[in-house]
PDB file of N, CA and C in Angstrom:
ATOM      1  N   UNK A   1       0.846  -1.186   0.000  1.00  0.00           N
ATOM      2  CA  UNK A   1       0.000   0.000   0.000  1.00  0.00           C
ATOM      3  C   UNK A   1       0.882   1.237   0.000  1.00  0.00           C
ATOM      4  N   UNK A   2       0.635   2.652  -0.830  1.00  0.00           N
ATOM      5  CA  UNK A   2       1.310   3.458  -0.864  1.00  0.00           C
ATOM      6  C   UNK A   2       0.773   4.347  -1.359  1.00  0.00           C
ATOM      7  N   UNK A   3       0.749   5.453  -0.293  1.00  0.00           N
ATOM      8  CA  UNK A   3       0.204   6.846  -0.945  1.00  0.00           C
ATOM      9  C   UNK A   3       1.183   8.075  -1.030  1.00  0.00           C
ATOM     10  N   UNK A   4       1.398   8.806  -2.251  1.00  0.00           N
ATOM     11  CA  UNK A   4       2.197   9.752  -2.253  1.00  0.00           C
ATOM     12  C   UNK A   4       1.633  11.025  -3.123  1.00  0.00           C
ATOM     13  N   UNK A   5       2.456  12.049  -1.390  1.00  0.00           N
ATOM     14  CA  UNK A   5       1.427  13.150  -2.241  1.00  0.00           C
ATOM     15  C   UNK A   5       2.451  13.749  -3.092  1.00  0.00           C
ATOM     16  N   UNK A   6       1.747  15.142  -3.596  1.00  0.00           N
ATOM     17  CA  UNK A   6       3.024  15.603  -4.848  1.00  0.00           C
ATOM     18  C   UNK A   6       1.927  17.064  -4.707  1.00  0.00           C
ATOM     19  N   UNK A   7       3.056  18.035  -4.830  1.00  0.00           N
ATOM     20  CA  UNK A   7       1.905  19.427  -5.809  1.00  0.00           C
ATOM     21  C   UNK A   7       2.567  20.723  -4.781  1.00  0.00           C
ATOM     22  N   UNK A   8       3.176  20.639  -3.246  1.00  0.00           N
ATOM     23  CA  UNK A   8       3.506  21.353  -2.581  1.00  0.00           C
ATOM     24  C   UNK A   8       4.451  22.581  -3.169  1.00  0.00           C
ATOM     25  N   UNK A   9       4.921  23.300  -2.029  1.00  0.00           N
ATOM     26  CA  UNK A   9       5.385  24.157  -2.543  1.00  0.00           C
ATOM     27  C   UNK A   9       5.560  25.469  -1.774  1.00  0.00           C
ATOM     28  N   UNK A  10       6.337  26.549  -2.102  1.00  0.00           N
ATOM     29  CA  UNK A  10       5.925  27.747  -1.995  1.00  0.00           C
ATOM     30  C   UNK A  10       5.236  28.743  -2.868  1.00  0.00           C
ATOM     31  N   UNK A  11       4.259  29.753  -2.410  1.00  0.00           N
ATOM     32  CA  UNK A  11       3.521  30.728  -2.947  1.00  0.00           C
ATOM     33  C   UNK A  11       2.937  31.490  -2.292  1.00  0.00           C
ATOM     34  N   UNK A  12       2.926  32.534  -3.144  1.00  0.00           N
ATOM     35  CA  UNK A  12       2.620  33.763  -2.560  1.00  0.00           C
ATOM     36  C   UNK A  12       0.780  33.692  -2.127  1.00  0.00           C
ATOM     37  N   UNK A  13       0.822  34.685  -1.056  1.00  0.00           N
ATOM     38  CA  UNK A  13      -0.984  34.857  -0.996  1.00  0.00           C
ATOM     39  C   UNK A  13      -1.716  34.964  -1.591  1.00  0.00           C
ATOM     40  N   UNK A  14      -2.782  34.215  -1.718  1.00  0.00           N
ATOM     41  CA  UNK A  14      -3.749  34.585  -3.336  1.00  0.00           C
ATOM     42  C   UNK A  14      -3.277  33.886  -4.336  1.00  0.00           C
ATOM     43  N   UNK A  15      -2.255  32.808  -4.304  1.00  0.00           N
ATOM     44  CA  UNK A  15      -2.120  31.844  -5.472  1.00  0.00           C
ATOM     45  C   UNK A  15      -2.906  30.866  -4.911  1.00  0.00           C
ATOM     46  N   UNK A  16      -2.450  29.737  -6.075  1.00  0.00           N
ATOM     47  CA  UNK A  16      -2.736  28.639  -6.235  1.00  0.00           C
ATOM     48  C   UNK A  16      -1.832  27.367  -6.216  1.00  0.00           C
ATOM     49  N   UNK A  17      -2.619  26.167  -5.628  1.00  0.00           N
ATOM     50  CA  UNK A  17      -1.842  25.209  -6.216  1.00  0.00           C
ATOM     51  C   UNK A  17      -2.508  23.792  -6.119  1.00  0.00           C
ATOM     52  N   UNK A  18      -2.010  22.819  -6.627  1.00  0.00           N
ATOM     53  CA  UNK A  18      -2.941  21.499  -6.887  1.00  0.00           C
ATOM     54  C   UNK A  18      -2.298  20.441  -6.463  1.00  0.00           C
ATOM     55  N   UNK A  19      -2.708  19.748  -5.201  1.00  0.00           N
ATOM     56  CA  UNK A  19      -2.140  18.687  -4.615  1.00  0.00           C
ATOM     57  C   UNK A  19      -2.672  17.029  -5.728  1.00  0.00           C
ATOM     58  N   UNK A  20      -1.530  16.623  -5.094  1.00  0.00           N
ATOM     59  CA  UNK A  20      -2.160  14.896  -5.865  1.00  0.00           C
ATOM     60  C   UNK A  20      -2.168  13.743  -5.036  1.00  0.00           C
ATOM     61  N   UNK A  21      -2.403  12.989  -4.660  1.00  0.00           N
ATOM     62  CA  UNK A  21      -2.148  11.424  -3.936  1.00  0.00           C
ATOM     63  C   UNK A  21      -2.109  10.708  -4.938  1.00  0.00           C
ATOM     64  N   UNK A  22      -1.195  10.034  -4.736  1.00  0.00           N
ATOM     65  CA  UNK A  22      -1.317   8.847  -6.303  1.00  0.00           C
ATOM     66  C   UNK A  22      -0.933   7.372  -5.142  1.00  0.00           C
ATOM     67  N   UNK A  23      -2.327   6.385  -5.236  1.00  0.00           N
ATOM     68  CA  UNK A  23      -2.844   5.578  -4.547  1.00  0.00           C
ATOM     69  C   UNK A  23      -1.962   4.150  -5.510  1.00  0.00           C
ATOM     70  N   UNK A  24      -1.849   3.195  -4.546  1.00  0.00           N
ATOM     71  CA  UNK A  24      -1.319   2.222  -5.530  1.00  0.00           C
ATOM     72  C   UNK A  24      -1.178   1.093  -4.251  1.00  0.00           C
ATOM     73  N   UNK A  25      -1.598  -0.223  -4.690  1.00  0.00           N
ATOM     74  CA  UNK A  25      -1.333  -1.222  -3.842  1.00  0.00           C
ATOM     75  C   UNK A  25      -2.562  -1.893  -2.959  1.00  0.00           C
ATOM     76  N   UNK A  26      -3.867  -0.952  -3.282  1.00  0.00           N
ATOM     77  CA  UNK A  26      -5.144  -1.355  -3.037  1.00  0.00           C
ATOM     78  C   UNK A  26      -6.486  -0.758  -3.527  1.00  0.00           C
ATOM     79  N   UNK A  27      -7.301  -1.261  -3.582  1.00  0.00           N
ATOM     80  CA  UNK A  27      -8.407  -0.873  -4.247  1.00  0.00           C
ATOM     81  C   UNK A  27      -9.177   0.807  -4.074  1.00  0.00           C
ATOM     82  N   UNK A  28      -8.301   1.426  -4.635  1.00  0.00           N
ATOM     83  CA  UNK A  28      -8.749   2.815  -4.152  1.00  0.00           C
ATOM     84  C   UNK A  28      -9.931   3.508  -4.621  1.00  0.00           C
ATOM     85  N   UNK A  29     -10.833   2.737  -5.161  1.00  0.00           N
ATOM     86  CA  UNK A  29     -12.092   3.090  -5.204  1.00  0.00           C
ATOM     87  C   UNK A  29     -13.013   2.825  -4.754  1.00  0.00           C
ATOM     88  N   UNK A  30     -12.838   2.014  -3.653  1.00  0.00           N
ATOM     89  CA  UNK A  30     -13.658   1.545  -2.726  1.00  0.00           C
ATOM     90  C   UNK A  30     -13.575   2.061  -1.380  1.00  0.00           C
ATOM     91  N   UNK A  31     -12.167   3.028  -1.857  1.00  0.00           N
ATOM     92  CA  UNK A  31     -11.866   3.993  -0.373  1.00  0.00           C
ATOM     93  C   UNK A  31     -12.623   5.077  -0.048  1.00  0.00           C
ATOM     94  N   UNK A  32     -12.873   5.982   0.707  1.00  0.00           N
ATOM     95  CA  UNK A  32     -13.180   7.141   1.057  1.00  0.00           C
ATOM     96  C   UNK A  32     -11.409   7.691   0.990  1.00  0.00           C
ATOM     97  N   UNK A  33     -11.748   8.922   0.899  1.00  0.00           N
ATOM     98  CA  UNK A  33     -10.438   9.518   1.118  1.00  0.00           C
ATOM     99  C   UNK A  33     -10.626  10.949   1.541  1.00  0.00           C
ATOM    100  N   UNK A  34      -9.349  11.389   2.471  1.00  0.00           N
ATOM    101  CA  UNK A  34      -9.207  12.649   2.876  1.00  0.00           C
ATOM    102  C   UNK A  34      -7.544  13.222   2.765  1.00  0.00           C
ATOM    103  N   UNK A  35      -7.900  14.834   2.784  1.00  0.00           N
ATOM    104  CA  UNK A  35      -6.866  15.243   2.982  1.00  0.00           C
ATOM    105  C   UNK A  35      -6.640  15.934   4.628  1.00  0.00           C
ATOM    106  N   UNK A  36      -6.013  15.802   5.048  1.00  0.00           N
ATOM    107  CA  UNK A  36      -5.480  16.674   6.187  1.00  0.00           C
ATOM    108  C   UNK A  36      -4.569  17.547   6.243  1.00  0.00           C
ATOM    109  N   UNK A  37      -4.012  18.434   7.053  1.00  0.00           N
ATOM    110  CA  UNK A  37      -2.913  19.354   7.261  1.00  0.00           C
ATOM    111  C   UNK A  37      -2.430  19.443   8.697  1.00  0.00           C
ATOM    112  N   UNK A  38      -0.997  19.383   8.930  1.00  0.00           N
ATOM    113  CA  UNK A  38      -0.849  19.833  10.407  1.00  0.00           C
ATOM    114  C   UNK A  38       0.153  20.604   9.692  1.00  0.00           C
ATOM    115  N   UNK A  39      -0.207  21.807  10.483  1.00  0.00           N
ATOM    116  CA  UNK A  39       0.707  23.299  10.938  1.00  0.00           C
ATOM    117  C   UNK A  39       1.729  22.825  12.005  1.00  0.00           C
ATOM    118  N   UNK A  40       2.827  23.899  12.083  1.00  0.00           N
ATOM    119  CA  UNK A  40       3.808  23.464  12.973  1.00  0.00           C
ATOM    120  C   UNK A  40       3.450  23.645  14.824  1.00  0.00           C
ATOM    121  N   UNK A  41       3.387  22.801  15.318  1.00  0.00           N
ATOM    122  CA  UNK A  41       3.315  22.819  16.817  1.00  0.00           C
ATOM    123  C   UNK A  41       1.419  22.596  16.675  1.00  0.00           C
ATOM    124  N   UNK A  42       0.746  22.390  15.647  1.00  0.00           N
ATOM    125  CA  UNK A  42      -0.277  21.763  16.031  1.00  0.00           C
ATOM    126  C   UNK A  42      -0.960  20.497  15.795  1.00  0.00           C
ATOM    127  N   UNK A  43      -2.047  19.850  15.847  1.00  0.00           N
ATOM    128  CA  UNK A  43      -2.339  19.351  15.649  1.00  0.00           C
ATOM    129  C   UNK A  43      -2.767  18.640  14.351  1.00  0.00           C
ATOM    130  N   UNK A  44      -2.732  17.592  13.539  1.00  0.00           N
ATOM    131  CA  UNK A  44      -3.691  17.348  12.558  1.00  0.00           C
ATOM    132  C   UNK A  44      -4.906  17.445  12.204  1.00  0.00           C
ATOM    133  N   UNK A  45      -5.298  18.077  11.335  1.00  0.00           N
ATOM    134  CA  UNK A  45      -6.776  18.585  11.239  1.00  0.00           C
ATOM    135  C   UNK A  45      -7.265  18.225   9.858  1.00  0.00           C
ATOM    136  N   UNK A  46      -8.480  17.580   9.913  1.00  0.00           N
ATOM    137  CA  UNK A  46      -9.178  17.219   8.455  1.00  0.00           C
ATOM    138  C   UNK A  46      -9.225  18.505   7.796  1.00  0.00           C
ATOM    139  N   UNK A  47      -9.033  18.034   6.342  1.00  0.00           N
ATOM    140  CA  UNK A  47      -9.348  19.794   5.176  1.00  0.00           C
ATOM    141  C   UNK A  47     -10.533  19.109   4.413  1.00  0.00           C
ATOM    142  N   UNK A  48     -10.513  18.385   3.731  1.00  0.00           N
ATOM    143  CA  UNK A  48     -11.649  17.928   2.840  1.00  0.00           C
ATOM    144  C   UNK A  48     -12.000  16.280   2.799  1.00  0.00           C
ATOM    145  N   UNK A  49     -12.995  15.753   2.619  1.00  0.00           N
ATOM    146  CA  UNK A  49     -13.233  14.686   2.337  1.00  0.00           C
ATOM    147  C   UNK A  49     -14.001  14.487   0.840  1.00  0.00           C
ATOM    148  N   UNK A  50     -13.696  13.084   0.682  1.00  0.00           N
ATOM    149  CA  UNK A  50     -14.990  12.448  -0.777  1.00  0.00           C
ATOM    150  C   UNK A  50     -15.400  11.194  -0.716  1.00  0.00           C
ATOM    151  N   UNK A  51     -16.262  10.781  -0.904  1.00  0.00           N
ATOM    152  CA  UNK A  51     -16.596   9.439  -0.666  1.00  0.00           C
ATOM    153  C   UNK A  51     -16.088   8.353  -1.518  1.00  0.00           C
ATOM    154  N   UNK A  52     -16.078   7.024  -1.205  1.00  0.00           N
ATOM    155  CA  UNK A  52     -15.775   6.286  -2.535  1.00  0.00           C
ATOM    156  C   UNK A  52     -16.624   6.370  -3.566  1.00  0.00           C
ATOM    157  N   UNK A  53     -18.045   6.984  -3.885  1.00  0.00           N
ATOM    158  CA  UNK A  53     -18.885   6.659  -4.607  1.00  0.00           C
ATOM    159  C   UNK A  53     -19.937   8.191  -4.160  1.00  0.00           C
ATOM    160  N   UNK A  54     -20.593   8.729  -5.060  1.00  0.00           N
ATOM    161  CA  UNK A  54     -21.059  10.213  -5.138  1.00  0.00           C
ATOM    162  C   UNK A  54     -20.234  11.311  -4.926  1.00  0.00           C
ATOM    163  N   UNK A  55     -21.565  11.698  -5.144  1.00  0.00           N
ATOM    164  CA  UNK A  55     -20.928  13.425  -5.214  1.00  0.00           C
ATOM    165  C   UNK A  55     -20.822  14.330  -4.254  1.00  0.00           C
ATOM    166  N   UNK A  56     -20.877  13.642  -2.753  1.00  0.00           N
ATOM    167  CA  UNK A  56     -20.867  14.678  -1.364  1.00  0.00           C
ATOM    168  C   UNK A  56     -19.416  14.910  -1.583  1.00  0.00           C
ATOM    169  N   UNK A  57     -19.079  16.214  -0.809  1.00  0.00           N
ATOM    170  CA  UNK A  57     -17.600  16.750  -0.335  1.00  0.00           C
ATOM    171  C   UNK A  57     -18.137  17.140   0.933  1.00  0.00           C
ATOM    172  N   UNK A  58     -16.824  17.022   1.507  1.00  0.00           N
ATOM    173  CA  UNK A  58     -16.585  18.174   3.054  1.00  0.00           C
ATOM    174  C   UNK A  58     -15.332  18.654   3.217  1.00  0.00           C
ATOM    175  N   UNK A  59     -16.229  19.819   4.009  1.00  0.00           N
ATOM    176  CA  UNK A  59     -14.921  20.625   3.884  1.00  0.00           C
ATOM    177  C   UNK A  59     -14.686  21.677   5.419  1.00  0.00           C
ATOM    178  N   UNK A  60     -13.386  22.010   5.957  1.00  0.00           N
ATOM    179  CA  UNK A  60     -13.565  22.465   7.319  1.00  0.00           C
ATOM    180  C   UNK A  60     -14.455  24.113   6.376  1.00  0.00           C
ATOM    181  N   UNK A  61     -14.151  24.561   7.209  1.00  0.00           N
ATOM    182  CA  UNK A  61     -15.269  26.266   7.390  1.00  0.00           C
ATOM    183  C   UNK A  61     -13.965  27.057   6.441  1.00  0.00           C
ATOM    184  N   UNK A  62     -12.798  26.761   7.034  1.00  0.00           N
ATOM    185  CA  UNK A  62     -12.144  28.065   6.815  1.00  0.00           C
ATOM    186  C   UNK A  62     -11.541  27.825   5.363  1.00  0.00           C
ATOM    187  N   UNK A  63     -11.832  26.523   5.005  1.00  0.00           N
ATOM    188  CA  UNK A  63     -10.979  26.391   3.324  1.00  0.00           C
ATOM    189  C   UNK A  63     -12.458  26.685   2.473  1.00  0.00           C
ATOM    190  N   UNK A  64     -13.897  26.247   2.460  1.00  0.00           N
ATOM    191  CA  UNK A  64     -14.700  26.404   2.134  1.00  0.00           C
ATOM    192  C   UNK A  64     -15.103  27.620   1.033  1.00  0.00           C
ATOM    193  N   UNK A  65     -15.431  27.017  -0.131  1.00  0.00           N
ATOM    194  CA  UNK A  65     -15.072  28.339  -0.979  1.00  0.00           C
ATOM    195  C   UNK A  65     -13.772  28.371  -1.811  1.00  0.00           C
ATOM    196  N   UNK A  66     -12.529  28.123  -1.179  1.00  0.00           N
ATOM    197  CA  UNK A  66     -11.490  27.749  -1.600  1.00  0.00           C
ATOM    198  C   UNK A  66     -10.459  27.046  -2.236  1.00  0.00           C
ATOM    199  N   UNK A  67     -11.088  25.762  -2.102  1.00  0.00           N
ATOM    200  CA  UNK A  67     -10.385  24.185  -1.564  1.00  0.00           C
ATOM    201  C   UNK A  67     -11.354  23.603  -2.703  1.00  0.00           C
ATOM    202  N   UNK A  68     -11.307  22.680  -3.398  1.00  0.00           N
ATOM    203  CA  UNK A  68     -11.472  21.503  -4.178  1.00  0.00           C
ATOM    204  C   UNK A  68     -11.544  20.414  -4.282  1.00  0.00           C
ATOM    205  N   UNK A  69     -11.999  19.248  -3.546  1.00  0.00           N
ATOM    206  CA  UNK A  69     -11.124  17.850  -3.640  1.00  0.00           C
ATOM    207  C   UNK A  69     -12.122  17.434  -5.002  1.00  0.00           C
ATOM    208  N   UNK A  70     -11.102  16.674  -5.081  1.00  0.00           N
ATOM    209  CA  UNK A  70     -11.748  15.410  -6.236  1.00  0.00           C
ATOM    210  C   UNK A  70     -10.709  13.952  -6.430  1.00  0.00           C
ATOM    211  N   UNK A  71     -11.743  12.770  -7.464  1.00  0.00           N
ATOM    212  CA  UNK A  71     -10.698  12.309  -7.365  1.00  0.00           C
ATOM    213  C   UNK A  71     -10.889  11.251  -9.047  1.00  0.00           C
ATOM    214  N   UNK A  72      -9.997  10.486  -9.338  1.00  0.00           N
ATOM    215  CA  UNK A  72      -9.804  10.134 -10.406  1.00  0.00           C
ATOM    216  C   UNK A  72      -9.718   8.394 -10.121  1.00  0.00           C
ATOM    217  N   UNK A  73     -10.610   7.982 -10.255  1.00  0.00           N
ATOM    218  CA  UNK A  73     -10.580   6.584  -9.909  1.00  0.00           C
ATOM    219  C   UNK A  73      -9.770   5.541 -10.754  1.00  0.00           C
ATOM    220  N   UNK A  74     -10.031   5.875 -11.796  1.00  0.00           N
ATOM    221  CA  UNK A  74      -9.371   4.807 -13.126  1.00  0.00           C
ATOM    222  C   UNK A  74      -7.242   5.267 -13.051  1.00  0.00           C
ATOM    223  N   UNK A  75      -7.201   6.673 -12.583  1.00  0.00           N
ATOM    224  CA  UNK A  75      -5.976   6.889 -12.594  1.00  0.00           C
ATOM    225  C   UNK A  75      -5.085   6.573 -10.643  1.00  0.00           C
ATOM    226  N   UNK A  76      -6.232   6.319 -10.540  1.00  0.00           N
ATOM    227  CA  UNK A  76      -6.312   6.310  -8.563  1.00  0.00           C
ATOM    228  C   UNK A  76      -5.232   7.232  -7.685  1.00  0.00           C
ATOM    229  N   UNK A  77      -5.981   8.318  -8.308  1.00  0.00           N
ATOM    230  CA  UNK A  77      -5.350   9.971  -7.968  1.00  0.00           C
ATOM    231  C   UNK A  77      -6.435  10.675  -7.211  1.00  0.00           C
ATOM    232  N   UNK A  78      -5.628  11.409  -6.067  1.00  0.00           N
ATOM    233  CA  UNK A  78      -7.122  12.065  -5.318  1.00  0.00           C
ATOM    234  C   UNK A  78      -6.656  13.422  -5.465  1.00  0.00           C
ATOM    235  N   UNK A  79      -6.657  14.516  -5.489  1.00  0.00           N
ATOM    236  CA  UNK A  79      -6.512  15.825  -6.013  1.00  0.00           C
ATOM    237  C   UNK A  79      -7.140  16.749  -4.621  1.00  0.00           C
ATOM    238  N   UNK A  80      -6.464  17.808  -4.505  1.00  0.00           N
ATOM    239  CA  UNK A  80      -7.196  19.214  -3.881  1.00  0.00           C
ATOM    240  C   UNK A  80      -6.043  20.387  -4.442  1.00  0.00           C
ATOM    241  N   UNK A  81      -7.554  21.421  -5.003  1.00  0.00           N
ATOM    242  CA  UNK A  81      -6.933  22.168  -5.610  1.00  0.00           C
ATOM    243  C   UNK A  81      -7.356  23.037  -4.503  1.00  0.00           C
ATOM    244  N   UNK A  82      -6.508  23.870  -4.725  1.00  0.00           N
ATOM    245  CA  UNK A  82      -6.445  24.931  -3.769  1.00  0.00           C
ATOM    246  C   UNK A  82      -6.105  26.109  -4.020  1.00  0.00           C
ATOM    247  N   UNK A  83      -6.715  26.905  -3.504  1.00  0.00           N
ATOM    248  CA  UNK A  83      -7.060  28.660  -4.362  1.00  0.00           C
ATOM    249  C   UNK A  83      -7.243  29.660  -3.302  1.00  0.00           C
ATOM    250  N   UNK A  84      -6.814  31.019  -3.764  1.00  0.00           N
ATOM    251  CA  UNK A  84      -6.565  32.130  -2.888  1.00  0.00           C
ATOM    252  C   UNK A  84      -6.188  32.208  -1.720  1.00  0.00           C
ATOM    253  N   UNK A  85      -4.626  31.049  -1.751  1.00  0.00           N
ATOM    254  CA  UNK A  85      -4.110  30.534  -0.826  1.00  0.00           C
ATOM    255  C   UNK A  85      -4.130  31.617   0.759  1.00  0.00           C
ATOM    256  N   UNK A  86      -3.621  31.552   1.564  1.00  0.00           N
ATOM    257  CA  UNK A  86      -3.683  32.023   2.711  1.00  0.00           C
ATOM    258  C   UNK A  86      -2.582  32.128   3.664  1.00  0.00           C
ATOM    259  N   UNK A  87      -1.666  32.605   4.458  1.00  0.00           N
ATOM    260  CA  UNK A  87      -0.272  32.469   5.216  1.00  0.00           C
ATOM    261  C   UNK A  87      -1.198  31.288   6.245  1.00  0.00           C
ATOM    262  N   UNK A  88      -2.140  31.239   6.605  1.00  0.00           N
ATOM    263  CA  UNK A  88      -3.133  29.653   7.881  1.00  0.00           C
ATOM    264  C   UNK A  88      -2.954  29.186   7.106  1.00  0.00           C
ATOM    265  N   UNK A  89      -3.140  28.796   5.601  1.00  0.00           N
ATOM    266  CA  UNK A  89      -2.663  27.133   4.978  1.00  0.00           C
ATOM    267  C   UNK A  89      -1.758  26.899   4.942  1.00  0.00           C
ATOM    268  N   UNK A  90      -0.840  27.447   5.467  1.00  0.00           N
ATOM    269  CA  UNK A  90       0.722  26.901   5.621  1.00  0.00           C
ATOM    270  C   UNK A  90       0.499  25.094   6.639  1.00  0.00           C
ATOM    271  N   UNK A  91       1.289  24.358   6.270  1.00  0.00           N
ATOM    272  CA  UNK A  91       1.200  23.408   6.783  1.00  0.00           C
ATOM    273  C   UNK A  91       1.824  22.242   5.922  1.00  0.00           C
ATOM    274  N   UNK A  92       1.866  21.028   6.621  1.00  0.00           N
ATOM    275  CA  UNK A  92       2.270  19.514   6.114  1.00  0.00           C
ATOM    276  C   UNK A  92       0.766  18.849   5.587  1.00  0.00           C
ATOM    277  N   UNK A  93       0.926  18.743   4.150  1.00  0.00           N
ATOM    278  CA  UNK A  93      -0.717  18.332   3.726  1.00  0.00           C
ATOM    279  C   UNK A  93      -0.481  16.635   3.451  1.00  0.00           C
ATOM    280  N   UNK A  94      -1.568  16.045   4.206  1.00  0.00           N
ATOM    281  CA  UNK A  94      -1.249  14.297   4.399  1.00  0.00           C
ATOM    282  C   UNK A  94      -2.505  13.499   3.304  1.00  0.00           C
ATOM    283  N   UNK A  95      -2.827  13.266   2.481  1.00  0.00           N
ATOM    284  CA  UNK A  95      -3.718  12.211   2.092  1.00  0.00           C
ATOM    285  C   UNK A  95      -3.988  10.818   3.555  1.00  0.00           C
ATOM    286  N   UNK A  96      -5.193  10.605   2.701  1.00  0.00           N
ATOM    287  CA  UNK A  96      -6.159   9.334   3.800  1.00  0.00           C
ATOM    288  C   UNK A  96      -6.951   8.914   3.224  1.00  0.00           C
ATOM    289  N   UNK A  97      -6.545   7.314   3.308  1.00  0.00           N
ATOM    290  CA  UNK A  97      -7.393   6.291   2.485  1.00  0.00           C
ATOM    291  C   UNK A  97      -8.487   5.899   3.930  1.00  0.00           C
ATOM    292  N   UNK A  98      -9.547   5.422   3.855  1.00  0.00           N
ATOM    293  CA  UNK A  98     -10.343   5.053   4.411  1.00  0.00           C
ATOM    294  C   UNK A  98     -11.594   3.963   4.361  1.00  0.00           C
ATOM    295  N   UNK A  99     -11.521   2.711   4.818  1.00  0.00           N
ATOM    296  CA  UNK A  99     -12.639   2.029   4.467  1.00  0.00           C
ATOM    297  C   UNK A  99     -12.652   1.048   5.437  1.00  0.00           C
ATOM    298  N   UNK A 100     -13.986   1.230   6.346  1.00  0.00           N
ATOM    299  CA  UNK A 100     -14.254   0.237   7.667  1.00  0.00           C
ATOM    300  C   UNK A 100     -13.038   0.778   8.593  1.00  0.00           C
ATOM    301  N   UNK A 101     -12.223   0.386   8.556  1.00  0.00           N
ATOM    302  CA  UNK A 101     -11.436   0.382  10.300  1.00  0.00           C
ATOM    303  C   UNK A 101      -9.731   0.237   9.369  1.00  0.00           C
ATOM    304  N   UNK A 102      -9.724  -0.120   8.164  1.00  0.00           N
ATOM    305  CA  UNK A 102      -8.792   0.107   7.022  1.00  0.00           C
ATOM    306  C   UNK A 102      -8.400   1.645   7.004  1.00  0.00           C
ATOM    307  N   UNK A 103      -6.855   2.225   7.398  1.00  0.00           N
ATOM    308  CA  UNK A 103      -6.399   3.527   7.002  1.00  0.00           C
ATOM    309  C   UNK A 103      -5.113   3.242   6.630  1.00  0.00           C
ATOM    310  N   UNK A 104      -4.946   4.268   5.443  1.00  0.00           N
ATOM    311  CA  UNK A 104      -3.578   4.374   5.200  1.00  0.00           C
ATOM    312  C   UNK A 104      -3.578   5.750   5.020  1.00  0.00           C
ATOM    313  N   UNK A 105      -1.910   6.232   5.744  1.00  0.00           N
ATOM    314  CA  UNK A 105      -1.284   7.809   5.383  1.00  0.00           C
ATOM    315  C   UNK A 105      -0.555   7.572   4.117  1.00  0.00           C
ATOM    316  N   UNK A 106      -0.512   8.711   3.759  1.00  0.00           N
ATOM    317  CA  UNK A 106       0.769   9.378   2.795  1.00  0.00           C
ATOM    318  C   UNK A 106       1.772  10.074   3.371  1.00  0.00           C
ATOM    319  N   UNK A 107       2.865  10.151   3.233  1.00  0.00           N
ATOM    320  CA  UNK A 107       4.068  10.958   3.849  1.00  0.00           C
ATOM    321  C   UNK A 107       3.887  12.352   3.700  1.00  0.00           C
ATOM    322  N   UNK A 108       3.015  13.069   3.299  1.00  0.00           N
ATOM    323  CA  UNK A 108       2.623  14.575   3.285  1.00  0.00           C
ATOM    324  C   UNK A 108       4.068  15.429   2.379  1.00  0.00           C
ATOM    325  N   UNK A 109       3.124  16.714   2.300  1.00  0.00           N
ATOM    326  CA  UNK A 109       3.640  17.294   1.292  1.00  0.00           C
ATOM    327  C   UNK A 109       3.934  18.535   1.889  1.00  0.00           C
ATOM    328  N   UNK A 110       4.463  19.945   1.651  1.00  0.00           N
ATOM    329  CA  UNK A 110       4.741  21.047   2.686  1.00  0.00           C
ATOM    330  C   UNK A 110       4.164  21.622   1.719  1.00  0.00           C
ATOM    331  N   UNK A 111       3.053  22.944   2.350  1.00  0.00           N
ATOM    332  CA  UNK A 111       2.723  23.562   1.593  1.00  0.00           C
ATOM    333  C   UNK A 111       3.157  25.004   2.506  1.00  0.00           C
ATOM    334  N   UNK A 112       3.524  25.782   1.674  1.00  0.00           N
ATOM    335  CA  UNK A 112       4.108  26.745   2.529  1.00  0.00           C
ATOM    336  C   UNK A 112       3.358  28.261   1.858  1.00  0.00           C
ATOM    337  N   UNK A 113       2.745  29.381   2.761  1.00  0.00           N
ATOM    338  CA  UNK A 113       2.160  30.435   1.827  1.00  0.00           C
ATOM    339  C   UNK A 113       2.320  31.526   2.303  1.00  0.00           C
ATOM    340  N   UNK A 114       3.494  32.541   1.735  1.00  0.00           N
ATOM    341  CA  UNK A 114       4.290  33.714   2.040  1.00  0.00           C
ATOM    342  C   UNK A 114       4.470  34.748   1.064  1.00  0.00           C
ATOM    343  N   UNK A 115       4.811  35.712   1.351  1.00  0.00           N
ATOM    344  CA  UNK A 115       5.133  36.345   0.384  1.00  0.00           C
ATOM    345  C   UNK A 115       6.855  37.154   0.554  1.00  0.00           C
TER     346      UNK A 115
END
């Protein structure tokens, strides 16, 4: 099982940028999946979710408006795009596979937003 994210970076406030998980080693369409973020000295905190199957998203309050997830089943890529970035989205962004009591991390990605 192996999830790796990709898309991090630095940028300025008010950019953009497009995370990826690229899933491999189990049936990732039968997963739910999320992204998370931990900031430095805090905690891990959910950013978005998608289900294995429809069209619900979630999303915390403060990315809402912002934030994107989606995901690509046949390529078993989960995506969050992310827009009019913010210096609070600074953080380590983690993918999360999910199904029954089944989790797997990704080694996270740094997303960093400065000017």
């Amino acid at each position: 099982v192996q999830l790796v994210e990709s898309g991090g970076g630095l940028v300025q406030p008010g950019g953009s940028l497009r995370l990826s998980c690229a899933a491999s080693g189990f049936h990732f369409s039968r997963f739910d999946m999320r992204w998370y973020r931990q900031a430095p000295g805090k905690e891990r905190r959910l950013v978005a979710g998608i289900p294995s199957v429809g069209a619900r998203r979630e999303y915390v309050d403060s990315v809402k408006g912002r934030f994107s997830i989606s995901r690509d089943n046949v390529k078993n890529i989960l995506y969050l795009q992310m827009n009019d970035l913010k210096p609070e989205d600074t953080a380590v962004y983690y993918c999360k596979s999910i199904y029954g009591s089944l989790g797997y991390w990704g080694q996270g990605t740094q997303v960093t937003v400065s000017s």
